[in-house]
PDB file of N, CA and C in Angstrom:
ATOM      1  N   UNK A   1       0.824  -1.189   0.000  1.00  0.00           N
ATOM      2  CA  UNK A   1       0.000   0.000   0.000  1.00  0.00           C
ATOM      3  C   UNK A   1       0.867   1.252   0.000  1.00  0.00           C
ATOM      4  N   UNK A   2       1.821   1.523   0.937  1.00  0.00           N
ATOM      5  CA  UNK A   2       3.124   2.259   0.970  1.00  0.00           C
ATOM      6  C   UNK A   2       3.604   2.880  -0.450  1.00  0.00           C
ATOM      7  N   UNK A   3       3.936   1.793  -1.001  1.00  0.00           N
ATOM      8  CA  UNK A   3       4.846   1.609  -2.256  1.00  0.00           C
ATOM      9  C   UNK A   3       3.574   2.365  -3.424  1.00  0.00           C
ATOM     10  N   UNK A   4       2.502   1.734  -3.503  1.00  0.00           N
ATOM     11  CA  UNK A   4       1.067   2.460  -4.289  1.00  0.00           C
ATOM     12  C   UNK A   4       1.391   3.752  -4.352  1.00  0.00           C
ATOM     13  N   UNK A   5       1.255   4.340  -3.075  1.00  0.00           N
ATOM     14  CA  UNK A   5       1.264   5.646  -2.839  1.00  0.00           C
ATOM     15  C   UNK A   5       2.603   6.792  -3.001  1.00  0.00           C
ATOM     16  N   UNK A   6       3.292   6.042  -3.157  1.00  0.00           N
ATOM     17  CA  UNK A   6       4.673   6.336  -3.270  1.00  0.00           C
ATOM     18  C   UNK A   6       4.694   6.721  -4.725  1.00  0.00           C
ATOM     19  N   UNK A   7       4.697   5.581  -5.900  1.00  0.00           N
ATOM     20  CA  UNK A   7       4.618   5.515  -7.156  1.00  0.00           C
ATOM     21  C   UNK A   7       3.546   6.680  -7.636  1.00  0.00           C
ATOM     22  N   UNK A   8       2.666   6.921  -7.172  1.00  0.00           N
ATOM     23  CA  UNK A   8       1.584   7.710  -7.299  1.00  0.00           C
ATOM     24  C   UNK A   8       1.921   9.319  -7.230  1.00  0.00           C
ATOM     25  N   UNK A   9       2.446   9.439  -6.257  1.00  0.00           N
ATOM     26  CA  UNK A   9       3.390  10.924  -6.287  1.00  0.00           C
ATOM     27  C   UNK A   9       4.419  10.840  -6.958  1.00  0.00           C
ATOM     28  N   UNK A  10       5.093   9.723  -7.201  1.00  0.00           N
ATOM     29  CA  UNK A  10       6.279  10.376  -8.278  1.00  0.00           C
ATOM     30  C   UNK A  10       5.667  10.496  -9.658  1.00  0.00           C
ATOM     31  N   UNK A  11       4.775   9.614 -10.127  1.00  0.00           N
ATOM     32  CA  UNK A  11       3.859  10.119 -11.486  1.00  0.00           C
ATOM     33  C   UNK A  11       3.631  11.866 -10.948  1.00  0.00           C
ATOM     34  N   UNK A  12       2.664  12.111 -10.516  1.00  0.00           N
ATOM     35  CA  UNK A  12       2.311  13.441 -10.263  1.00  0.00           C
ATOM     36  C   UNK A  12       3.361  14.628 -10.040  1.00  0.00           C
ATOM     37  N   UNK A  13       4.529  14.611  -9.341  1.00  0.00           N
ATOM     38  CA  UNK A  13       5.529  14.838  -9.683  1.00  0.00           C
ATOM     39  C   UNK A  13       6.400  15.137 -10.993  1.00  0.00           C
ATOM     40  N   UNK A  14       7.038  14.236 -11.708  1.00  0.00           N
ATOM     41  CA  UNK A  14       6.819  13.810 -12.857  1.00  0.00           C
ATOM     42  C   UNK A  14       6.176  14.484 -13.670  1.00  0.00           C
ATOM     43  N   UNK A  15       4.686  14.629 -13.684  1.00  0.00           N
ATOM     44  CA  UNK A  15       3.601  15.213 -14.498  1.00  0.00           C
ATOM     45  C   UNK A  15       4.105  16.929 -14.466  1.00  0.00           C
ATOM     46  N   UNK A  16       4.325  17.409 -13.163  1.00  0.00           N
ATOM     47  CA  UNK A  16       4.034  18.552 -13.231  1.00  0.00           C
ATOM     48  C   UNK A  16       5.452  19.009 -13.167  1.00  0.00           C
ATOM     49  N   UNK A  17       6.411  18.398 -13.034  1.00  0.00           N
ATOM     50  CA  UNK A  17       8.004  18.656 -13.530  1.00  0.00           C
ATOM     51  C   UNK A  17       7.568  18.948 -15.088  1.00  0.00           C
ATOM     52  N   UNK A  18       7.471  18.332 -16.037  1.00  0.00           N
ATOM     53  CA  UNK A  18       7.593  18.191 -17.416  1.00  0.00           C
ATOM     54  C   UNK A  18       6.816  19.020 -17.991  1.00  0.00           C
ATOM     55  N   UNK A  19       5.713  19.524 -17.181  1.00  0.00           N
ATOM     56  CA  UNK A  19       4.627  20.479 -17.752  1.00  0.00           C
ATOM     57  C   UNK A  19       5.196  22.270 -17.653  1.00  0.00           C
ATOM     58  N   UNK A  20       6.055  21.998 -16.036  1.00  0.00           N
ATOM     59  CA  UNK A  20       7.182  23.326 -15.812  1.00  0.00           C
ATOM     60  C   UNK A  20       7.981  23.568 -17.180  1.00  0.00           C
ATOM     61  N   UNK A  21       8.590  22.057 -17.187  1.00  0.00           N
ATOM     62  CA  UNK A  21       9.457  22.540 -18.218  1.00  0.00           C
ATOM     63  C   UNK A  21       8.756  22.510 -20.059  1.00  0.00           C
ATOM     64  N   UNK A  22       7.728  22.577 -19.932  1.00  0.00           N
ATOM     65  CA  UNK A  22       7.276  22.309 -21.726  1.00  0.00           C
ATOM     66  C   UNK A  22       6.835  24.290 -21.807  1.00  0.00           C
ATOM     67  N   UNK A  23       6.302  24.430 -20.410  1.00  0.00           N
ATOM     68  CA  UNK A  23       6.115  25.988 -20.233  1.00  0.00           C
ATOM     69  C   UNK A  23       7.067  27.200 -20.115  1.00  0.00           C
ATOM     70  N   UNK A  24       8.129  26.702 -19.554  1.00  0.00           N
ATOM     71  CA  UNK A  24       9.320  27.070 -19.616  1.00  0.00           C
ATOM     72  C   UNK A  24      10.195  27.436 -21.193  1.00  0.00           C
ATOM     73  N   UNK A  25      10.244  26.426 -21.603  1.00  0.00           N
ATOM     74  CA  UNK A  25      10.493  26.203 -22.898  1.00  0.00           C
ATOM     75  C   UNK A  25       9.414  27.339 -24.553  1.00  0.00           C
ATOM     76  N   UNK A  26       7.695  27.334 -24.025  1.00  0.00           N
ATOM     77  CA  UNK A  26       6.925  27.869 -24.668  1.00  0.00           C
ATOM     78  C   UNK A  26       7.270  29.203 -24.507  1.00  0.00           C
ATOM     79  N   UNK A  27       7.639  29.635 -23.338  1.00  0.00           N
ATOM     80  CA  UNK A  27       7.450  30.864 -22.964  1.00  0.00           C
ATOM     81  C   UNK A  27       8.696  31.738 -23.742  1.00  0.00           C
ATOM     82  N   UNK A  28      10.119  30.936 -23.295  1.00  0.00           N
ATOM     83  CA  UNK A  28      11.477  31.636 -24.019  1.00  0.00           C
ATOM     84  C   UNK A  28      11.190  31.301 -25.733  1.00  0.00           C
ATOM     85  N   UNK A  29      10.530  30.397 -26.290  1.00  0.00           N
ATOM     86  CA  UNK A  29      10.516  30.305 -27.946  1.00  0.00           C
ATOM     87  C   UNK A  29       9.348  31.691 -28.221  1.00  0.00           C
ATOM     88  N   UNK A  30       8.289  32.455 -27.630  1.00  0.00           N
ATOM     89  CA  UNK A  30       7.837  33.543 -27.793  1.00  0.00           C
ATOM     90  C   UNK A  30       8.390  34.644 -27.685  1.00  0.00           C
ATOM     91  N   UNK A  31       9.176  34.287 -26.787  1.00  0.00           N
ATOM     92  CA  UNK A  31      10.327  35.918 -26.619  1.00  0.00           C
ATOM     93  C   UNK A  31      10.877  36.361 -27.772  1.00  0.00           C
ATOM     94  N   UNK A  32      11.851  34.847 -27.554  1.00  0.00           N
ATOM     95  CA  UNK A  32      12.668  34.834 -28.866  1.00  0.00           C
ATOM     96  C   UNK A  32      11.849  35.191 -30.264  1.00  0.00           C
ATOM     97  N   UNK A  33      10.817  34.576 -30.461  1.00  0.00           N
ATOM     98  CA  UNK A  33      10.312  35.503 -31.497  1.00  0.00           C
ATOM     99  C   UNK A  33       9.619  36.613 -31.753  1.00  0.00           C
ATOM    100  N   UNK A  34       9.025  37.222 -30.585  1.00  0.00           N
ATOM    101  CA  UNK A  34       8.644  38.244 -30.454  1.00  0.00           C
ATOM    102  C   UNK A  34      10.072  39.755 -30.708  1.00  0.00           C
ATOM    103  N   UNK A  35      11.213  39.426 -30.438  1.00  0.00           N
ATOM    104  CA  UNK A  35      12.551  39.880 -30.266  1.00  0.00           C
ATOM    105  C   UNK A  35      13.008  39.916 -31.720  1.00  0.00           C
ATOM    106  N   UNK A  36      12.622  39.073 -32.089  1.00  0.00           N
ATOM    107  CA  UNK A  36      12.903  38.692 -33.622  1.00  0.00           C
ATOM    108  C   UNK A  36      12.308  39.753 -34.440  1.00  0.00           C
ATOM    109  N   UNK A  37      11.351  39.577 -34.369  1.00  0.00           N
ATOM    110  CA  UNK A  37       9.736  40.642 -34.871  1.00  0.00           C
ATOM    111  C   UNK A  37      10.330  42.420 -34.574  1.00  0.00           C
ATOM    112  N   UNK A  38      10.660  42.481 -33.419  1.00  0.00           N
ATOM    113  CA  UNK A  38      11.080  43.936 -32.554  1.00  0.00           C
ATOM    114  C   UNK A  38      12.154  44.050 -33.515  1.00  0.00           C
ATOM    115  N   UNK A  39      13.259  43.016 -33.782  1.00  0.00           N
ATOM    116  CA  UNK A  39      14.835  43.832 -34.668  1.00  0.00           C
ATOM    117  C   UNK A  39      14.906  43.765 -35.859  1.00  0.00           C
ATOM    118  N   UNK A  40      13.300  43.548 -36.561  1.00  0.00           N
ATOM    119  CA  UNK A  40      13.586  43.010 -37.413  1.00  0.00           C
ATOM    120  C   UNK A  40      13.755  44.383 -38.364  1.00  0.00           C
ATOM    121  N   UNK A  41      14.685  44.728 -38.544  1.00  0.00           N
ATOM    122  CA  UNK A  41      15.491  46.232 -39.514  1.00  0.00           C
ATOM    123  C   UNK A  41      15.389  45.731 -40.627  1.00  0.00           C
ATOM    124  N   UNK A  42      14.956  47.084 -42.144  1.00  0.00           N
ATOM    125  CA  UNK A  42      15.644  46.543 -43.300  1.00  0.00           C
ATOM    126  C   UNK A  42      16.886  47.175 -43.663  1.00  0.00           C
ATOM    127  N   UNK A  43      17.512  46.465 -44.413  1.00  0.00           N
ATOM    128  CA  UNK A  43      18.707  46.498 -44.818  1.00  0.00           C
ATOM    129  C   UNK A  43      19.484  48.371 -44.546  1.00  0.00           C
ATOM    130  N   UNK A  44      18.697  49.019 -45.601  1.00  0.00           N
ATOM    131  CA  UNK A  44      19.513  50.076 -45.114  1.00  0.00           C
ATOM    132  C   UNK A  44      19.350  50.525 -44.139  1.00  0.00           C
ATOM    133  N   UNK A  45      18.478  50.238 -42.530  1.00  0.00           N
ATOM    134  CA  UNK A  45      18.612  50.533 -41.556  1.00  0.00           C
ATOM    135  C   UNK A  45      20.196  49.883 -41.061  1.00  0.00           C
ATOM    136  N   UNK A  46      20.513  48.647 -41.147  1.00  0.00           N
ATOM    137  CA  UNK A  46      21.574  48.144 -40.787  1.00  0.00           C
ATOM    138  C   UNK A  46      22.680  48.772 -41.253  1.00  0.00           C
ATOM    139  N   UNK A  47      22.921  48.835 -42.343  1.00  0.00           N
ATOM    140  CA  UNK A  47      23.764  50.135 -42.984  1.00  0.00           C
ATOM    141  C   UNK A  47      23.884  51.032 -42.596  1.00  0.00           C
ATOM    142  N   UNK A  48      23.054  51.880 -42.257  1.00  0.00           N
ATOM    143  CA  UNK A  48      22.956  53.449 -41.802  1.00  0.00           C
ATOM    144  C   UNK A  48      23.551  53.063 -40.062  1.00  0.00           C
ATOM    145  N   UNK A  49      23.037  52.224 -39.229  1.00  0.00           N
ATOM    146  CA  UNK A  49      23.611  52.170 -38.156  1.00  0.00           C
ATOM    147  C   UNK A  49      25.426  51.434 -38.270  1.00  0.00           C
ATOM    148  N   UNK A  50      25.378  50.629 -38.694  1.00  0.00           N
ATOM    149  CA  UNK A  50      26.929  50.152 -39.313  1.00  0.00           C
ATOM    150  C   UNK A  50      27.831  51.069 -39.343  1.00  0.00           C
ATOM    151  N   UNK A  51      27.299  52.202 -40.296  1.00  0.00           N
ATOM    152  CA  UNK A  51      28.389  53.100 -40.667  1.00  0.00           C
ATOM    153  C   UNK A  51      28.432  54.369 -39.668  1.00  0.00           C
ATOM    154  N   UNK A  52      27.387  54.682 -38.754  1.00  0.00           N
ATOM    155  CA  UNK A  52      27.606  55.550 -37.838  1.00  0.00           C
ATOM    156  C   UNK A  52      28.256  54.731 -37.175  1.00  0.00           C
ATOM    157  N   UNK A  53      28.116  53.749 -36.368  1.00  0.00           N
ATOM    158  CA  UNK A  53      29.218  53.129 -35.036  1.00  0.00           C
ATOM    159  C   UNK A  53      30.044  53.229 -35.902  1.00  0.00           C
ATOM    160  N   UNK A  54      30.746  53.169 -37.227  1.00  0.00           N
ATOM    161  CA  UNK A  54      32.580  53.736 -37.178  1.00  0.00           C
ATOM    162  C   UNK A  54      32.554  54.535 -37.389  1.00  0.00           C
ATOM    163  N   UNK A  55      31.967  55.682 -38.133  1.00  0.00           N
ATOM    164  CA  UNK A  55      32.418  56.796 -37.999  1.00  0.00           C
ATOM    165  C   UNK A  55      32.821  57.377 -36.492  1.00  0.00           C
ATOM    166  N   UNK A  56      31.593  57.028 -35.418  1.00  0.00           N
ATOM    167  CA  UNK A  56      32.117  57.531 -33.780  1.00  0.00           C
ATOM    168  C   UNK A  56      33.229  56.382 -33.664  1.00  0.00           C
ATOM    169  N   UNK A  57      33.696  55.235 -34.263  1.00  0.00           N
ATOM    170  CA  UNK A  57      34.766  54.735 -33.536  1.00  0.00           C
ATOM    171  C   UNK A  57      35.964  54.995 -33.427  1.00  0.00           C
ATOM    172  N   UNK A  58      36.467  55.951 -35.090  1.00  0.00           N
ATOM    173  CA  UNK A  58      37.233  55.983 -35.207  1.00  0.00           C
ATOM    174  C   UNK A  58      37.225  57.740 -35.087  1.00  0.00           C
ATOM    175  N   UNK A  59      36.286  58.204 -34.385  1.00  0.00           N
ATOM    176  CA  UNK A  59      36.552  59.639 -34.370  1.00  0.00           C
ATOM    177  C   UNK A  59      36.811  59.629 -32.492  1.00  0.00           C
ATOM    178  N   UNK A  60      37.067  58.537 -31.950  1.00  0.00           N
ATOM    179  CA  UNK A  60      36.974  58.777 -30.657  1.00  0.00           C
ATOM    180  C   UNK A  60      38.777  58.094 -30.429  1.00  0.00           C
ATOM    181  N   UNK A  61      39.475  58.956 -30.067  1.00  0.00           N
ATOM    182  CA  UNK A  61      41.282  58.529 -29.853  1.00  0.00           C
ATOM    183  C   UNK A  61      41.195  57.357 -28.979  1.00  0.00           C
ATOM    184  N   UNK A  62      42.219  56.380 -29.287  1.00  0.00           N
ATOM    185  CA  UNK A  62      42.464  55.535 -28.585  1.00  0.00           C
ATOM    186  C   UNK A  62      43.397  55.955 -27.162  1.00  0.00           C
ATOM    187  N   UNK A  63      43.208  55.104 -26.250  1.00  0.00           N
ATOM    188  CA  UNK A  63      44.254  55.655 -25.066  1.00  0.00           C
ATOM    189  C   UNK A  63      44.757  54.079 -25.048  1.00  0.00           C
ATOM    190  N   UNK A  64      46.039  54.778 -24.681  1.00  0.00           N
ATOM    191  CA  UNK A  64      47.259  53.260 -24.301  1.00  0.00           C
ATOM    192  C   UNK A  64      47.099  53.175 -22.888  1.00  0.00           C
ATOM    193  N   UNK A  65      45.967  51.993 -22.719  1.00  0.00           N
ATOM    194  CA  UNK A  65      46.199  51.171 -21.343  1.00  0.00           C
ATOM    195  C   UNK A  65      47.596  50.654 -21.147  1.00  0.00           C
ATOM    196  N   UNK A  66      47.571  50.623 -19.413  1.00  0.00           N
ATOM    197  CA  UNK A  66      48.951  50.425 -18.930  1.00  0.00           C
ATOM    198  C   UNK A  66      48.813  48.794 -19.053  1.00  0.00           C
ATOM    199  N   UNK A  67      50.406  48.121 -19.552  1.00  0.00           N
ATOM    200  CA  UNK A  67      50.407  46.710 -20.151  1.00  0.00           C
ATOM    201  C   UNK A  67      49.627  46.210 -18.905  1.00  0.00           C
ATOM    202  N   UNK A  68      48.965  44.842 -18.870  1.00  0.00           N
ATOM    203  CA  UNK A  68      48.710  43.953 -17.592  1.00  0.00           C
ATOM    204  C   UNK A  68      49.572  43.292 -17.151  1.00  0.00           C
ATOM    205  N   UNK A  69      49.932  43.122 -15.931  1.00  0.00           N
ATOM    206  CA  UNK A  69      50.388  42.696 -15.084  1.00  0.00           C
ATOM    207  C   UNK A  69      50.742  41.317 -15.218  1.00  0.00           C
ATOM    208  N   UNK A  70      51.653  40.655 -15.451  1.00  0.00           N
ATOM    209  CA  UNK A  70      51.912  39.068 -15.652  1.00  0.00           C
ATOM    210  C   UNK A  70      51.434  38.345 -14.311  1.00  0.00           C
ATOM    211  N   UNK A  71      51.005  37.128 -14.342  1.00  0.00           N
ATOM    212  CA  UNK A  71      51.157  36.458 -13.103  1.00  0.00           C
ATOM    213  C   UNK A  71      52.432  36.135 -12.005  1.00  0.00           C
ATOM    214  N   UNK A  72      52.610  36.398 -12.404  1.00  0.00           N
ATOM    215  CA  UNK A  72      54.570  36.648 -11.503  1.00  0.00           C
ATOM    216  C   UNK A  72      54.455  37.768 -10.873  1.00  0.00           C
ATOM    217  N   UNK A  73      54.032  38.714 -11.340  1.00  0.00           N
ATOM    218  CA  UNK A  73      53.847  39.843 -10.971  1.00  0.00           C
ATOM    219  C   UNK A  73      52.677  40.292 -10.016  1.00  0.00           C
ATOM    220  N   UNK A  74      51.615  39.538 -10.178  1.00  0.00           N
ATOM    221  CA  UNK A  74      50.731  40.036  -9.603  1.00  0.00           C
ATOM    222  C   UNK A  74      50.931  38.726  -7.890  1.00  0.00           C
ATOM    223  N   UNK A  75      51.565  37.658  -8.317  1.00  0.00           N
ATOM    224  CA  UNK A  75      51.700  37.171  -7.209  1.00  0.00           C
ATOM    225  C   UNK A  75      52.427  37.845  -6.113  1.00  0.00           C
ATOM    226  N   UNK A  76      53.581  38.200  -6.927  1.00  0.00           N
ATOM    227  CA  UNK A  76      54.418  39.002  -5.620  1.00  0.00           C
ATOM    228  C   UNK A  76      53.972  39.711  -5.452  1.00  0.00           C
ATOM    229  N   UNK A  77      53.186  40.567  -5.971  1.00  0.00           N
ATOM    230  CA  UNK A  77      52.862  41.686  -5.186  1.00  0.00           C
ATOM    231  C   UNK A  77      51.625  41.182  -4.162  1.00  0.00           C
ATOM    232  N   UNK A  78      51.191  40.246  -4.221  1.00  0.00           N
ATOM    233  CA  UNK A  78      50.153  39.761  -3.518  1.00  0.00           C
ATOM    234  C   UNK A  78      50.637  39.238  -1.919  1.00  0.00           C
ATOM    235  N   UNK A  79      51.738  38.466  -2.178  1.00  0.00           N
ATOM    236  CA  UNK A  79      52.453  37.876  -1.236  1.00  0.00           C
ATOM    237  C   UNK A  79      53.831  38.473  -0.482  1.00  0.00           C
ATOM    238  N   UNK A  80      54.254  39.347  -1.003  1.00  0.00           N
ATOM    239  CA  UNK A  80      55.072  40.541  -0.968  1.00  0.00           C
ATOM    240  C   UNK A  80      55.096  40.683   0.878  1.00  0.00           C
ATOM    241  N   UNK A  81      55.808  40.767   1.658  1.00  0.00           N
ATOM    242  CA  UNK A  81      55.607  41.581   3.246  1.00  0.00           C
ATOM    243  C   UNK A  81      55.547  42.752   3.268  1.00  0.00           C
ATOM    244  N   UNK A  82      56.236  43.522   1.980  1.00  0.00           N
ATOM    245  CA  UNK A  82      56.176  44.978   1.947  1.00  0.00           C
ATOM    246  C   UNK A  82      54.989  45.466   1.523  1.00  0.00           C
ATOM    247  N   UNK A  83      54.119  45.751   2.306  1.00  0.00           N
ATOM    248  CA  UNK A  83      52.630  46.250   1.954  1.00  0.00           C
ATOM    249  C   UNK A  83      52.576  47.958   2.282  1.00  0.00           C
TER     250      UNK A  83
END
């Protein structure tokens, strides 16, 4: 009788695990196409934005970051006594 009842909740279980996930699943494939629908640009929109991001890319100067730090380097200074 135990065991009946046992088997009985893991079906139901089970049931409503798989139903989480079939809803789960419905819900992100609407996004995704709803998102789809929202970007959906024509062509010379993509163009026209394309060519503004370089024009600002290359009108904005680069700065020389300081090199990174090797791991040798960053150990000692980590472990270092001279703090």
């Amino acid at each position: 009788m135990t065991g009946d009842k046992y088997g009985v909740a893991m079906k139901l279980w089970k049931i409503l695990g798989m139903a989480g996930v079939v809803g789960v699943a419905a819900t992100g494939a609407l996004v995704v196409k709803s998102e789809r629908t929202r970007r959906a640009y024509a062509p010379d929109e993509v163009r026209d934005q394309l060519h503004n991001r370089y024009a600002r890319a290359g009108a904005t100067p680069q700065v020389d970051a300081a090199p990174e730090r090797t791991r040798m380097q960053r150990l000692k200074e980590r472990f270092s006594r001279a703090r």
